[in-house]
C-alpha atoms as a PDB file:
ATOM      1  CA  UNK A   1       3.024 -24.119 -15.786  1.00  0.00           C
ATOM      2  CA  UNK A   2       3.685 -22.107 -18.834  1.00  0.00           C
ATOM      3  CA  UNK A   3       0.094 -21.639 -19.307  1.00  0.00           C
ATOM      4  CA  UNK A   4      -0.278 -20.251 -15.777  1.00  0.00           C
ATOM      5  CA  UNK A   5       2.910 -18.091 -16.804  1.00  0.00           C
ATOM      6  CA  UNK A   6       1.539 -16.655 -20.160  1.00  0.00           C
ATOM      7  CA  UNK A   7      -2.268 -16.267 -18.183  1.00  0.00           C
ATOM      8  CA  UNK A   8      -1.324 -14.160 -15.835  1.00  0.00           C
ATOM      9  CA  UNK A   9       0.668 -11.985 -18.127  1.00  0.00           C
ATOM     10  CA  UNK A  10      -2.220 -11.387 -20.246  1.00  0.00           C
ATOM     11  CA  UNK A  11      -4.159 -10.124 -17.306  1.00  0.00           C
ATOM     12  CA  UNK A  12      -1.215  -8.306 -16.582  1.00  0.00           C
ATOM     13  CA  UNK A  13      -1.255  -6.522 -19.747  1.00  0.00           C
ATOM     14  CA  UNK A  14      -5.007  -6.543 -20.382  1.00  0.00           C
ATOM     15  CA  UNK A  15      -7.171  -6.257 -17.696  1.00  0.00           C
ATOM     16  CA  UNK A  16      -5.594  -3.762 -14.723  1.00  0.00           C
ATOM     17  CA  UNK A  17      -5.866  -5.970 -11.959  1.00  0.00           C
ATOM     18  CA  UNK A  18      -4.344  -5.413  -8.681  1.00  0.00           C
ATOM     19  CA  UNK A  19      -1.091  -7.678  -7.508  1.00  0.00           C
ATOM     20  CA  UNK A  20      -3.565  -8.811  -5.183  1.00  0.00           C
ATOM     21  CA  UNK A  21      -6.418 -10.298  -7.322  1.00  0.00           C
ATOM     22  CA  UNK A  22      -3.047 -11.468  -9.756  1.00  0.00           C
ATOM     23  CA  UNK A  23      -1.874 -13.494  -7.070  1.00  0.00           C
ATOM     24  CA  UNK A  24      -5.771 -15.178  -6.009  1.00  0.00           C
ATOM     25  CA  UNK A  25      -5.444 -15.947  -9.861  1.00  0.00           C
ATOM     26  CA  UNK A  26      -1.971 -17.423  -9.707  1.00  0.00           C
ATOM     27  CA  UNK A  27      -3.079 -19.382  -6.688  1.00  0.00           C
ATOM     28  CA  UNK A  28      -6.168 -20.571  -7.938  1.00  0.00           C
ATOM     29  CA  UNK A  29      -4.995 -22.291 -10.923  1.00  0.00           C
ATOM     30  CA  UNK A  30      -1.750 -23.745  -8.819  1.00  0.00           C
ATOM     31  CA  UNK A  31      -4.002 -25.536  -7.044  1.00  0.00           C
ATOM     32  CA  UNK A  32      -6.206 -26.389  -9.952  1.00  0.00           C
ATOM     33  CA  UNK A  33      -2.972 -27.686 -11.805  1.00  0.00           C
ATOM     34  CA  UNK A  34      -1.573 -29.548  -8.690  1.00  0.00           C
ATOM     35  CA  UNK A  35      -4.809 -31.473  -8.588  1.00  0.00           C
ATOM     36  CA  UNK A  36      -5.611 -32.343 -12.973  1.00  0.00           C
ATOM     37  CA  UNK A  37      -3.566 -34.420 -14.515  1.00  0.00           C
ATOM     38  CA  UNK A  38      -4.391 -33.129 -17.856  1.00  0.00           C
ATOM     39  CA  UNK A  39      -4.983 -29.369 -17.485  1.00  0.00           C
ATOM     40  CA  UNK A  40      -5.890 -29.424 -21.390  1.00  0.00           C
ATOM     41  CA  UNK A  41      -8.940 -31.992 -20.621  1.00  0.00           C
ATOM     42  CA  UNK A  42      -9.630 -31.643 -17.534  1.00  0.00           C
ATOM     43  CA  UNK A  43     -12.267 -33.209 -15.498  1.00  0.00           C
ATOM     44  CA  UNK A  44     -13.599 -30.067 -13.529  1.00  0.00           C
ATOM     45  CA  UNK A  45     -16.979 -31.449 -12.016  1.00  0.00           C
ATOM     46  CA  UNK A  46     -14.241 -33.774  -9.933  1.00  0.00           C
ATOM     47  CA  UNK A  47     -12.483 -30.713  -9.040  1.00  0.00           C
ATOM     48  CA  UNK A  48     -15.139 -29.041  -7.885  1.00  0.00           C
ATOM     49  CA  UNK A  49     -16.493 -31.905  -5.634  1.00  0.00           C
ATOM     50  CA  UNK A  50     -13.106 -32.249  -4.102  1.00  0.00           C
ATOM     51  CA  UNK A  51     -12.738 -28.407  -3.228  1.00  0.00           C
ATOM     52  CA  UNK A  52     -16.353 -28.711  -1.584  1.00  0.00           C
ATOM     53  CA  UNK A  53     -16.430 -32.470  -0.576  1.00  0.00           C
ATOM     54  CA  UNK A  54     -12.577 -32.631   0.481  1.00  0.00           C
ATOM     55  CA  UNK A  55     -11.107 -29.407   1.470  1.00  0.00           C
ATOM     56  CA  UNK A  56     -14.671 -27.938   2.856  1.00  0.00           C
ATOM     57  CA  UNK A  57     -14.314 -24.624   1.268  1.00  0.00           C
ATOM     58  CA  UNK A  58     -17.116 -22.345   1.394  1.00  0.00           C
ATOM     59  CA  UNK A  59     -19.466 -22.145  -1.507  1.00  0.00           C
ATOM     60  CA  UNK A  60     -17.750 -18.358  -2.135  1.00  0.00           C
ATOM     61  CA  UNK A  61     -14.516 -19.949  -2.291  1.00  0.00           C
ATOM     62  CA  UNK A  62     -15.382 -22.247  -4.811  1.00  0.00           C
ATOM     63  CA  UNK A  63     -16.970 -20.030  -6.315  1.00  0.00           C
ATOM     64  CA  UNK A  64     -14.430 -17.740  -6.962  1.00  0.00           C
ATOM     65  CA  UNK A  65     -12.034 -20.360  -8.227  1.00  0.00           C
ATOM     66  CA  UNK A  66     -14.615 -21.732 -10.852  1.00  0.00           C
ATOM     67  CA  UNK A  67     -14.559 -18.202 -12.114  1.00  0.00           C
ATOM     68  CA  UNK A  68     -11.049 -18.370 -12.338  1.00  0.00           C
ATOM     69  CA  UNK A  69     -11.040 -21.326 -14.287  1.00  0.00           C
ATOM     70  CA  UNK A  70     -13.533 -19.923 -16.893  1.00  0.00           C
ATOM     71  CA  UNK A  71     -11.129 -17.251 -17.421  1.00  0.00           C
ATOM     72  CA  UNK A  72      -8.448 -19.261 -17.445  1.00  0.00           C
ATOM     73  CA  UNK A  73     -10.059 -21.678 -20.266  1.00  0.00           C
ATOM     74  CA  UNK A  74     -11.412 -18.814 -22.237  1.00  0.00           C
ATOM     75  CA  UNK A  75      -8.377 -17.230 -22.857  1.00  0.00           C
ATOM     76  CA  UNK A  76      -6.687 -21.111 -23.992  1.00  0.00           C
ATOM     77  CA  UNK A  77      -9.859 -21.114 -26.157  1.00  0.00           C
ATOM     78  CA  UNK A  78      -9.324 -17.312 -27.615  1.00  0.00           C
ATOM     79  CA  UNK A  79      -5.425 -18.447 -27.988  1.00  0.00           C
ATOM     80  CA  UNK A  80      -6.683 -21.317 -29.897  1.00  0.00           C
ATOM     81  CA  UNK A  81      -4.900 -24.125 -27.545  1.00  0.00           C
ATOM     82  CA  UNK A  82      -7.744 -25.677 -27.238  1.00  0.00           C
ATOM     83  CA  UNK A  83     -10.869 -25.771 -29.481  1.00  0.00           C
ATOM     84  CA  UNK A  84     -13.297 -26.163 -27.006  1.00  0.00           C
ATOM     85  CA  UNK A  85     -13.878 -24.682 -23.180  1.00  0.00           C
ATOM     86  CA  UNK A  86     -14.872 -27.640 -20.674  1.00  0.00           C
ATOM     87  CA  UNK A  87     -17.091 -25.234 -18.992  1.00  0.00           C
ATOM     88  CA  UNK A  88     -19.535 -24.957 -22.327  1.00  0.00           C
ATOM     89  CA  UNK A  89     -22.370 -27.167 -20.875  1.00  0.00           C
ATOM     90  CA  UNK A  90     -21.467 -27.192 -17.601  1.00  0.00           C
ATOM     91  CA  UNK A  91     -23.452 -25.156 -15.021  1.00  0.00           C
ATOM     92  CA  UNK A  92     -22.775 -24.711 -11.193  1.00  0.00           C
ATOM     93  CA  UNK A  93     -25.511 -23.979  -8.511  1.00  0.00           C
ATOM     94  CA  UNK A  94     -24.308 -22.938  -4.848  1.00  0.00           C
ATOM     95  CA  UNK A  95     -26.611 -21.702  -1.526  1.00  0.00           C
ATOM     96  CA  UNK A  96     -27.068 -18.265  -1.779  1.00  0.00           C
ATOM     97  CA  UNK A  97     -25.909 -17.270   1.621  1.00  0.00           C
ATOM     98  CA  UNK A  98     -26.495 -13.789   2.463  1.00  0.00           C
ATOM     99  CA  UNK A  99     -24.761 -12.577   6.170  1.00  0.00           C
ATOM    100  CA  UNK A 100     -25.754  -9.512   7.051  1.00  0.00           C
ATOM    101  CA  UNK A 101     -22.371  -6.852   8.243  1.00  0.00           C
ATOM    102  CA  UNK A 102     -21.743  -6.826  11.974  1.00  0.00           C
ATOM    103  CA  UNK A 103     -21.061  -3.721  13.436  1.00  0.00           C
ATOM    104  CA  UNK A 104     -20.084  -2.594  16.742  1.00  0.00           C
ATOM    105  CA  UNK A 105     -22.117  -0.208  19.184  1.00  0.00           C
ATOM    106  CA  UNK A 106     -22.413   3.612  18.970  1.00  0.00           C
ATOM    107  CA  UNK A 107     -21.771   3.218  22.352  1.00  0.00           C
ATOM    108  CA  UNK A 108     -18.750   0.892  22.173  1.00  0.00           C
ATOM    109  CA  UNK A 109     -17.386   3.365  19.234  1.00  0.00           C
ATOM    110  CA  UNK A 110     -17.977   6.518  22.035  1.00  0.00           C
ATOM    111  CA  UNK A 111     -15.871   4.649  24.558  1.00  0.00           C
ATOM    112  CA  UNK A 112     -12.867   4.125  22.138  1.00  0.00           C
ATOM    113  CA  UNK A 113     -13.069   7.838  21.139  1.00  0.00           C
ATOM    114  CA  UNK A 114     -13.494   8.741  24.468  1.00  0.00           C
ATOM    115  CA  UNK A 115     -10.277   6.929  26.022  1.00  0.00           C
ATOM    116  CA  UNK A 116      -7.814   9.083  24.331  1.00  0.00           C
ATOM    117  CA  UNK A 117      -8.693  12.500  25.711  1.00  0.00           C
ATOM    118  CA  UNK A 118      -7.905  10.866  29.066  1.00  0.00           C
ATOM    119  CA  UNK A 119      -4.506   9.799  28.352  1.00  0.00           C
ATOM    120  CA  UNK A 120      -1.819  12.182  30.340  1.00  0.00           C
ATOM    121  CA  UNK A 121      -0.385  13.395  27.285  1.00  0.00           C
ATOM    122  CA  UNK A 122       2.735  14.820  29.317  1.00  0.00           C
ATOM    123  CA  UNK A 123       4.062  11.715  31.296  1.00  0.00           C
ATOM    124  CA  UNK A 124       4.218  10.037  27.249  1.00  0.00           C
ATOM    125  CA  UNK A 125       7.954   9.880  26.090  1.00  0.00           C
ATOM    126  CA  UNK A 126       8.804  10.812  22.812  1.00  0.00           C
ATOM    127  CA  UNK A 127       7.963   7.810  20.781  1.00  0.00           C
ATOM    128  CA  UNK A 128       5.297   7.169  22.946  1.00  0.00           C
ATOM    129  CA  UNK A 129       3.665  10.422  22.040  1.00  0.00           C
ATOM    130  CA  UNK A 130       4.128   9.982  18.352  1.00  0.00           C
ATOM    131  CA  UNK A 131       2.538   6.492  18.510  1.00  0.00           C
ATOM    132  CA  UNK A 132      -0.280   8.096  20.261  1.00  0.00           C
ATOM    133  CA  UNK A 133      -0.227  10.935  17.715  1.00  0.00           C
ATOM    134  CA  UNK A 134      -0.813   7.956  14.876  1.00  0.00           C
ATOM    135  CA  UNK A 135      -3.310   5.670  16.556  1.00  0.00           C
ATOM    136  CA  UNK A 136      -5.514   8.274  17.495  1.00  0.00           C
ATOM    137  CA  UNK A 137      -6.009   9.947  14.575  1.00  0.00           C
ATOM    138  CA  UNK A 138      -5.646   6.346  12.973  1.00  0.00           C
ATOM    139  CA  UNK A 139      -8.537   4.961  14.931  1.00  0.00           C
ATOM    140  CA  UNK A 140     -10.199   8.257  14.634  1.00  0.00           C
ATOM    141  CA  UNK A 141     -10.028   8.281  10.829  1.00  0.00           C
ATOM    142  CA  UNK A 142     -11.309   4.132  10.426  1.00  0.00           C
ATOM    143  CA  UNK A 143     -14.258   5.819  12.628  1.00  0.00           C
ATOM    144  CA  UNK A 144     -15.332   8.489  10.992  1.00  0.00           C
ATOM    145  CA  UNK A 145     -15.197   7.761   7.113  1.00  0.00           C
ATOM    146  CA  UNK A 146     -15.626   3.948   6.586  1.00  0.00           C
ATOM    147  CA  UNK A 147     -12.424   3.158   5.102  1.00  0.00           C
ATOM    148  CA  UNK A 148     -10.992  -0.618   4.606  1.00  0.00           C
ATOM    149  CA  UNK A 149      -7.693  -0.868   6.714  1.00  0.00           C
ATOM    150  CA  UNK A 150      -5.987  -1.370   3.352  1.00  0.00           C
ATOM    151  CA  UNK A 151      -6.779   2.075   2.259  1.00  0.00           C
ATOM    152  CA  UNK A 152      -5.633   3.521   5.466  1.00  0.00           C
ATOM    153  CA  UNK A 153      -2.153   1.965   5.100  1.00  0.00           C
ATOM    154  CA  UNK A 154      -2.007   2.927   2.011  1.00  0.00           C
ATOM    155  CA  UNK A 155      -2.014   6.747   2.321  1.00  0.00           C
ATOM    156  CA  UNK A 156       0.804   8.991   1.128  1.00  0.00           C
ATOM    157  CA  UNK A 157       1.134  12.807   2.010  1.00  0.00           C
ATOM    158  CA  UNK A 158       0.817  13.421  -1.448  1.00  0.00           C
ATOM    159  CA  UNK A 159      -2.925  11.864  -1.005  1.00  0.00           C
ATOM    160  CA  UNK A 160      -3.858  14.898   1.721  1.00  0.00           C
ATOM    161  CA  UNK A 161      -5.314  17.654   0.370  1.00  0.00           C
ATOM    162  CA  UNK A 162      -5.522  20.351   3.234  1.00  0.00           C
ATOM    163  CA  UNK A 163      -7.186  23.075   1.666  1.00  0.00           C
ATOM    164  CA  UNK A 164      -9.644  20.941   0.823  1.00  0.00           C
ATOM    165  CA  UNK A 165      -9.584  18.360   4.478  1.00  0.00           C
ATOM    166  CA  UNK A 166     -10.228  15.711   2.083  1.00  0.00           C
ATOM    167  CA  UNK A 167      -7.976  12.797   1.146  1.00  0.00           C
ATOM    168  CA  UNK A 168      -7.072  10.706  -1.905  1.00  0.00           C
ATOM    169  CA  UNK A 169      -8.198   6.895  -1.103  1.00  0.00           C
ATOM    170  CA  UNK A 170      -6.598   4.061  -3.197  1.00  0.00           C
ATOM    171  CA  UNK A 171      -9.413   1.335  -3.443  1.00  0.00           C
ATOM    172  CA  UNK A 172     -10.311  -1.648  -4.328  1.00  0.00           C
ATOM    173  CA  UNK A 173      -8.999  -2.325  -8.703  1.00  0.00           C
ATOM    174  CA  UNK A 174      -7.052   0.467  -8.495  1.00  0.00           C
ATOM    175  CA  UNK A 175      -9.885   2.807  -8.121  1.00  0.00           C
ATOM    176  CA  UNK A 176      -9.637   6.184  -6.290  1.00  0.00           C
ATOM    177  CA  UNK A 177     -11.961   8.158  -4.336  1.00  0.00           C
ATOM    178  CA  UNK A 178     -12.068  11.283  -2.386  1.00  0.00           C
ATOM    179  CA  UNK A 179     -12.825  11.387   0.815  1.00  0.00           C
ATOM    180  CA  UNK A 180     -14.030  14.576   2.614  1.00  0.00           C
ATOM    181  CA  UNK A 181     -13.329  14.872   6.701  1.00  0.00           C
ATOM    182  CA  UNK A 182     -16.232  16.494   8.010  1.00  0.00           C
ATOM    183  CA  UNK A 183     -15.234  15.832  11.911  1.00  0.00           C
ATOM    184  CA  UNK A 184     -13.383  18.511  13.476  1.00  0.00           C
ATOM    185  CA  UNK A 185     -11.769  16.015  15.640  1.00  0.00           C
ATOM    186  CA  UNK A 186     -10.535  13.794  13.193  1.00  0.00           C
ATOM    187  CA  UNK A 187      -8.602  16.498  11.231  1.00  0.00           C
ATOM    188  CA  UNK A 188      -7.120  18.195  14.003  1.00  0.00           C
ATOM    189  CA  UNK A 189      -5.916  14.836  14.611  1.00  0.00           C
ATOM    190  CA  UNK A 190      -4.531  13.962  11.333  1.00  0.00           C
ATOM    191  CA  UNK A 191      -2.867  17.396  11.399  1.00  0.00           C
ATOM    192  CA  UNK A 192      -1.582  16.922  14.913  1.00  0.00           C
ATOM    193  CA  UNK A 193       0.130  13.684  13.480  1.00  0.00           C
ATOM    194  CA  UNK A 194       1.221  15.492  10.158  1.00  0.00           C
ATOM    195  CA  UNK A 195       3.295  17.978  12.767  1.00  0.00           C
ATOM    196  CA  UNK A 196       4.587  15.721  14.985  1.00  0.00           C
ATOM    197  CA  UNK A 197       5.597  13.278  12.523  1.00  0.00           C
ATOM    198  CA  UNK A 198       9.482  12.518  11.990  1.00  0.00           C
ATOM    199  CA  UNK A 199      11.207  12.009   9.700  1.00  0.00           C
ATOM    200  CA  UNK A 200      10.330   7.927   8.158  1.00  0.00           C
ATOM    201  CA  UNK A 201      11.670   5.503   5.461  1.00  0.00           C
ATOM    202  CA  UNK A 202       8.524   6.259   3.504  1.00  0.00           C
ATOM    203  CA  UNK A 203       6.044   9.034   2.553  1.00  0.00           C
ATOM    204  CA  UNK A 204       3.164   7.295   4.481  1.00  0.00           C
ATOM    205  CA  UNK A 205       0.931   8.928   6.464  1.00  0.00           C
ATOM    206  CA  UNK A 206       0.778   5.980   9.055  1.00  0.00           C
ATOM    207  CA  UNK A 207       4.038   4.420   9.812  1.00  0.00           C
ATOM    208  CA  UNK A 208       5.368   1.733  12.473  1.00  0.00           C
ATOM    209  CA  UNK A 209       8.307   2.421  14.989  1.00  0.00           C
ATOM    210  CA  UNK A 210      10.608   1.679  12.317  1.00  0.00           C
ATOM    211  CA  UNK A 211       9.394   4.685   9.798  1.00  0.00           C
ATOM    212  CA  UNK A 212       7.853   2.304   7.479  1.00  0.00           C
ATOM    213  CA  UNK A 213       4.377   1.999   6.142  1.00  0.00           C
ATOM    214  CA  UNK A 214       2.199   0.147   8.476  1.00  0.00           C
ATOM    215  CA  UNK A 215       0.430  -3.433   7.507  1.00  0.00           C
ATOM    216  CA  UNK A 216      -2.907  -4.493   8.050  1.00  0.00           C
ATOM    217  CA  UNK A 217      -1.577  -6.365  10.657  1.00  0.00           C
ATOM    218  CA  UNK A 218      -0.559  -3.603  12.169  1.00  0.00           C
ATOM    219  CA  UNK A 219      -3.592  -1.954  12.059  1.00  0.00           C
ATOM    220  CA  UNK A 220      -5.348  -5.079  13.315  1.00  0.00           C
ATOM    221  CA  UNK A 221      -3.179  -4.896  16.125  1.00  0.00           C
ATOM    222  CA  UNK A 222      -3.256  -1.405  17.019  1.00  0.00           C
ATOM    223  CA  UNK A 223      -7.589  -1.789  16.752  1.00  0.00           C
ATOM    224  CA  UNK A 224      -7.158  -4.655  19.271  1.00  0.00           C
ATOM    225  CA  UNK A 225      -4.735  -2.611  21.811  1.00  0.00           C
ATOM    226  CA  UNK A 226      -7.533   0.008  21.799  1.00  0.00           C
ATOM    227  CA  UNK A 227     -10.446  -2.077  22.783  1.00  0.00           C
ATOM    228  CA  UNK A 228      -8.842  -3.780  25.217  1.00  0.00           C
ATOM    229  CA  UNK A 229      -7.942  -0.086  26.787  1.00  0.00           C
ATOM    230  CA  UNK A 230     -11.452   0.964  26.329  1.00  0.00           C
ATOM    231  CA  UNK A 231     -12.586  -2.198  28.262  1.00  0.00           C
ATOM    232  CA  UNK A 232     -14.531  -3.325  25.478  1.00  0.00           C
ATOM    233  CA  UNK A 233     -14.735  -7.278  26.099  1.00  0.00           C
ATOM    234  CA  UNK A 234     -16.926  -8.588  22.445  1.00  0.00           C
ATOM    235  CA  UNK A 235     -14.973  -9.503  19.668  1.00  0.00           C
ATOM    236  CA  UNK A 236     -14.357  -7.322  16.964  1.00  0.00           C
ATOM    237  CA  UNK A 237     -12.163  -6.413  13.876  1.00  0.00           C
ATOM    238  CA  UNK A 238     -11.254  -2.897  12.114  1.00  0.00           C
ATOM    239  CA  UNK A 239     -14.096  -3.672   9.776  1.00  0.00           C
ATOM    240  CA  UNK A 240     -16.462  -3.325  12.079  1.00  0.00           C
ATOM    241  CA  UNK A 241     -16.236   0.158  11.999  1.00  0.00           C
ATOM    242  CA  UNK A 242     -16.504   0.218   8.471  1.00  0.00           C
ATOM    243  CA  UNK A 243     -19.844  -1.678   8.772  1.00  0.00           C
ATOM    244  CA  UNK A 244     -20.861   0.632  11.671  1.00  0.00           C
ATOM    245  CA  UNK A 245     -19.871   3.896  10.012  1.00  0.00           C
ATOM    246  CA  UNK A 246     -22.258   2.461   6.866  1.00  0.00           C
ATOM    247  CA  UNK A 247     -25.197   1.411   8.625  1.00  0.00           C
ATOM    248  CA  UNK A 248     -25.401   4.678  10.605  1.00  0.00           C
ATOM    249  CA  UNK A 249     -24.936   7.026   7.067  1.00  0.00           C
ATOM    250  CA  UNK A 250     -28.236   5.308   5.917  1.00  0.00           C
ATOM    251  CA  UNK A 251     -30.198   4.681   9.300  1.00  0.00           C
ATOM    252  CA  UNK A 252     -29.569   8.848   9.360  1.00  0.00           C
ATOM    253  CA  UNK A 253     -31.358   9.358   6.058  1.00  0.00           C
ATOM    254  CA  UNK A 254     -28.341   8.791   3.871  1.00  0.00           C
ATOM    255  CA  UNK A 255     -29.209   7.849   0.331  1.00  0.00           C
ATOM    256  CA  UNK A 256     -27.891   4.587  -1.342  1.00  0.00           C
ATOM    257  CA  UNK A 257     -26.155   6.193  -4.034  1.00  0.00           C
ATOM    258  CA  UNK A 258     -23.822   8.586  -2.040  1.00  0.00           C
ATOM    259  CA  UNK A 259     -23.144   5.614   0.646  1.00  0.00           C
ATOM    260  CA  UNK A 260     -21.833   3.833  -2.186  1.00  0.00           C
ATOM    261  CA  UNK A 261     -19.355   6.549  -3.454  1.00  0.00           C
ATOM    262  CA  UNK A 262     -18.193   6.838  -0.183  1.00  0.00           C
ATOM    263  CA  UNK A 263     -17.408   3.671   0.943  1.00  0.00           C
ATOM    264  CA  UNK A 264     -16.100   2.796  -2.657  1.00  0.00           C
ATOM    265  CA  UNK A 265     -18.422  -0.008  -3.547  1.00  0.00           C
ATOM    266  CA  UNK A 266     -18.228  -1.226  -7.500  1.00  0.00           C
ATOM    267  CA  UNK A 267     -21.879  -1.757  -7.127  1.00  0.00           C
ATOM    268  CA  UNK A 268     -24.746  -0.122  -5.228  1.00  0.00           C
ATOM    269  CA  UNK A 269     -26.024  -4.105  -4.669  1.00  0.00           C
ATOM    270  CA  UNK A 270     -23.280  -4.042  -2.050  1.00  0.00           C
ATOM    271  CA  UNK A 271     -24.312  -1.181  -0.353  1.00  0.00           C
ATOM    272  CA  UNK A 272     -28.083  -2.205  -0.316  1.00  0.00           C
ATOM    273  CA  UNK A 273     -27.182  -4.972   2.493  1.00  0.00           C
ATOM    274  CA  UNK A 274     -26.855  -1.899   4.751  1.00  0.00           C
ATOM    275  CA  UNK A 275     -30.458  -1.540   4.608  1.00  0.00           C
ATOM    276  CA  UNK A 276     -31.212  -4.690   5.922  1.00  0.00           C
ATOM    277  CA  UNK A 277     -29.145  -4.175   8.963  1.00  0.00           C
ATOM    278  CA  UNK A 278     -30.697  -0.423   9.448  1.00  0.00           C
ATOM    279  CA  UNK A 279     -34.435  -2.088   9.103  1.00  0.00           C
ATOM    280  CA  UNK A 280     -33.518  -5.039  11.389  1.00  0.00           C
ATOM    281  CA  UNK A 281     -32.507  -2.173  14.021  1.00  0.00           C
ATOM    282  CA  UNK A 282     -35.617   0.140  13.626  1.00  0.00           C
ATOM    283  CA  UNK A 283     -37.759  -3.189  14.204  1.00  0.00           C
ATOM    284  CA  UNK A 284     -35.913  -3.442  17.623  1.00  0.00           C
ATOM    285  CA  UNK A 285     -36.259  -0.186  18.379  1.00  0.00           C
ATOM    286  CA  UNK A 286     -39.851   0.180  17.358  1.00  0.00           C
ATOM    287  CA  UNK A 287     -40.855  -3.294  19.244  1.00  0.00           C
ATOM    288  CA  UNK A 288     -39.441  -2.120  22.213  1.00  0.00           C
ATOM    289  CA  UNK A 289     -39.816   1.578  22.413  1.00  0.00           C
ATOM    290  CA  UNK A 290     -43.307   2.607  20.341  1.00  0.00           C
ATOM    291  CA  UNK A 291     -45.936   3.479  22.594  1.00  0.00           C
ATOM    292  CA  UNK A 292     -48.197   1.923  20.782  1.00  0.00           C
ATOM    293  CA  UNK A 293     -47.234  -1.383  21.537  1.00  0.00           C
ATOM    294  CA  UNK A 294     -49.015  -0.759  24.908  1.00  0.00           C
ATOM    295  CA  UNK A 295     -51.963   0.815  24.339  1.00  0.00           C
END
C-alpha cells in the first residue's frame, strides 16, 4: 500500500486532479491490489478477465481502471521500481458503444416551469417560501443553462456577478467557465432567492433547511419532488435537462464550438453526440410532417 500512498501523492502534486478523480484512482488500484498477489509482476490480462468475466463491469469501467493501471505502472517505471511496465506489449480492445443523451420533452420542461407560477405564494410559511424561493430558481437555472448538478451545488455568492447576470461555474478538473443568464425569468429568480435568503452556515447560493450547501442528492431529490408535482409520470434525472438544454442550442442553429464552451466540455467530440440526437429528431419530424411525403 505504500505504492498506492506515494501514487496518489504524485498526482497530488503533479497533475491537478480533482479529490474526485484522486479518489476513482485510489479506488481503482485498491481493488487492483486486493486482487494481485504480486503488484510488482502482476498478471493483468487475469485481472482484466475477472473485472469483465466476474464482476460484469461495463467495458467503460474497465476501461477506465486499465488506464489507471498504466499510470500507475508508468510512474513505478519513471521511479525506477521496476524496469519494465507489464502493459508494454499488451493491448486491450473493447465494443465501442456509443448511447446517444436522453432528454426530456420541451413540453415536459414547459410543465415544470409552468407549475410554479401557480403555487399560492401567500398561504407558504416562512421556510416554506424560502424553499420555494431556492427550487425554483434552482430548477429554473438546471433549465436554462445546461449545468451538471455538481456545478449548481457548488456555487458561492462570490461566483455571481450581477452587473454582468452571469455566473462563475466550477467544472469538471477544476476548470471554470462563465455562464451568461439570458432568461429574464431565471434571474429574477436567482435574485428573488439572493433577497430572501437568510442567513446559512455557508456562502452557497443553494442551501438545505439546515443553511448548508446542498448535495447532489439533494438536488436529485428536489428534481424528483418537481416532476411528480408537474404530473410528469417517465423517468428522468437532473441530467436530462442538461441533455435537453444541449440538443435544443444546436437543433436552433447553435454552432459546435460555442455549445461546447458552454456546457464545459474538454473536447468538442463530446459535444458532437448532440448532433446525432438533433438529426435523429429532424428525421421524425420530417417523416411525419413534410408534405412531400404525400404527394
Amino acid at each position: 500500500m505504500q505504492f498506492l500512498t506515494k501514487f496518489i501523492s504524485y498526482l497530488q502534486a503533479t497533475k491537478n486532479l480533482s479529490d474526485k478523480t484522486l479518489s476513482a484512482y485510489s479506488g481503482d488500484l485498491r481493488q487492483f491490489f486486493a486482487y494481485e498477489n504480486n503488484v510488482l509482476q502482476p498478471d493483468v490480462c487475469s485481472f482484466v478477465s475477472y473485472l469483465s468475466s466476474d464482476l460484469k463491469l461495463k467495458d467503460t469501467s474497465v476501461r477506465r481502471k486499465i488506464i489507471t493501471l498504466k499510470s500507475f505502472y508508468a510512474y513505478l517505471l519513471d521511479t525506477e521500481v521496476i524496469d519494465r511496465s507489464p502493459f508494454a506489449k499488451l493491448k486491450f480492445r473493447f465494443k465501442q458503444e456509443r448511447k446517444l443523451p436522453k432528454t426530456l420533452a420541451v413540453k415536459d420542461v414547459s410543465k415544470i416551469l409552468n407549475y410554479f407560477p401557480a403555487v399560492r405564494y401567500d398561504q407558504l410559511t416562512s421556510f416554506a417560501k424560502f424553499q420555494f424561493t431556492r427550487d425554483a430558481a434552482l430548477i429554473d437555472l438546471l433549465i436554462s443553462t445546461g449545468i451538471r448538478i455538481g456545478e449548481a451545488a457548488a456555487i458561492t455568492l462570490n461566483d455571481i456577478i450581477i452587473s454582468e447576470r452571469t455566473l462563475l461555474i466550477h467544472g469538471k478538473g477544476r476548470k471554470q467557465r462563465l455562464i451568461y443568464i439570458s432568461s429574464p425569468i431565471t434571474w429574477n429568480r436567482i435574485v428573488t432567492l439572493l433577497k430572501e435568503r437568510k442567513l446559512a452556515n455557508s456562502n452557497h447560493l443553494f442551501v438545505n433547511r439546515y443553511g448548508n450547501p446542498i448535495s447532489i442528492h439533494g438536488i436529485e431529490y428536489v428534481y424528483k419532488k418537481y416532476l411528480k408535482k408537474a404530473n410528469i409520470g417517465i423517468h428522468s434525472t437532473p441530467h436530462y435537462l442538461r441533455h435537453t438544454f444541449a440538443t435544443n442550442l444546436l437543433a436552433n442553429g447553435a454552432d459546435l464550438r460555442s455549445v461546447q464552451e458552454i456546457l464545459g466540455h474538454a473536447s468538442v467530440a463530446t459535444t458532437q453526440i448532440y448532433t446525432e440526437v438533433t438529426t435523429q429528431r429532424k428525421k421524425q419530424v420530417l417523416n411525419k410532417f413534410n408534405y412531400r411525403n404525400k404527394l
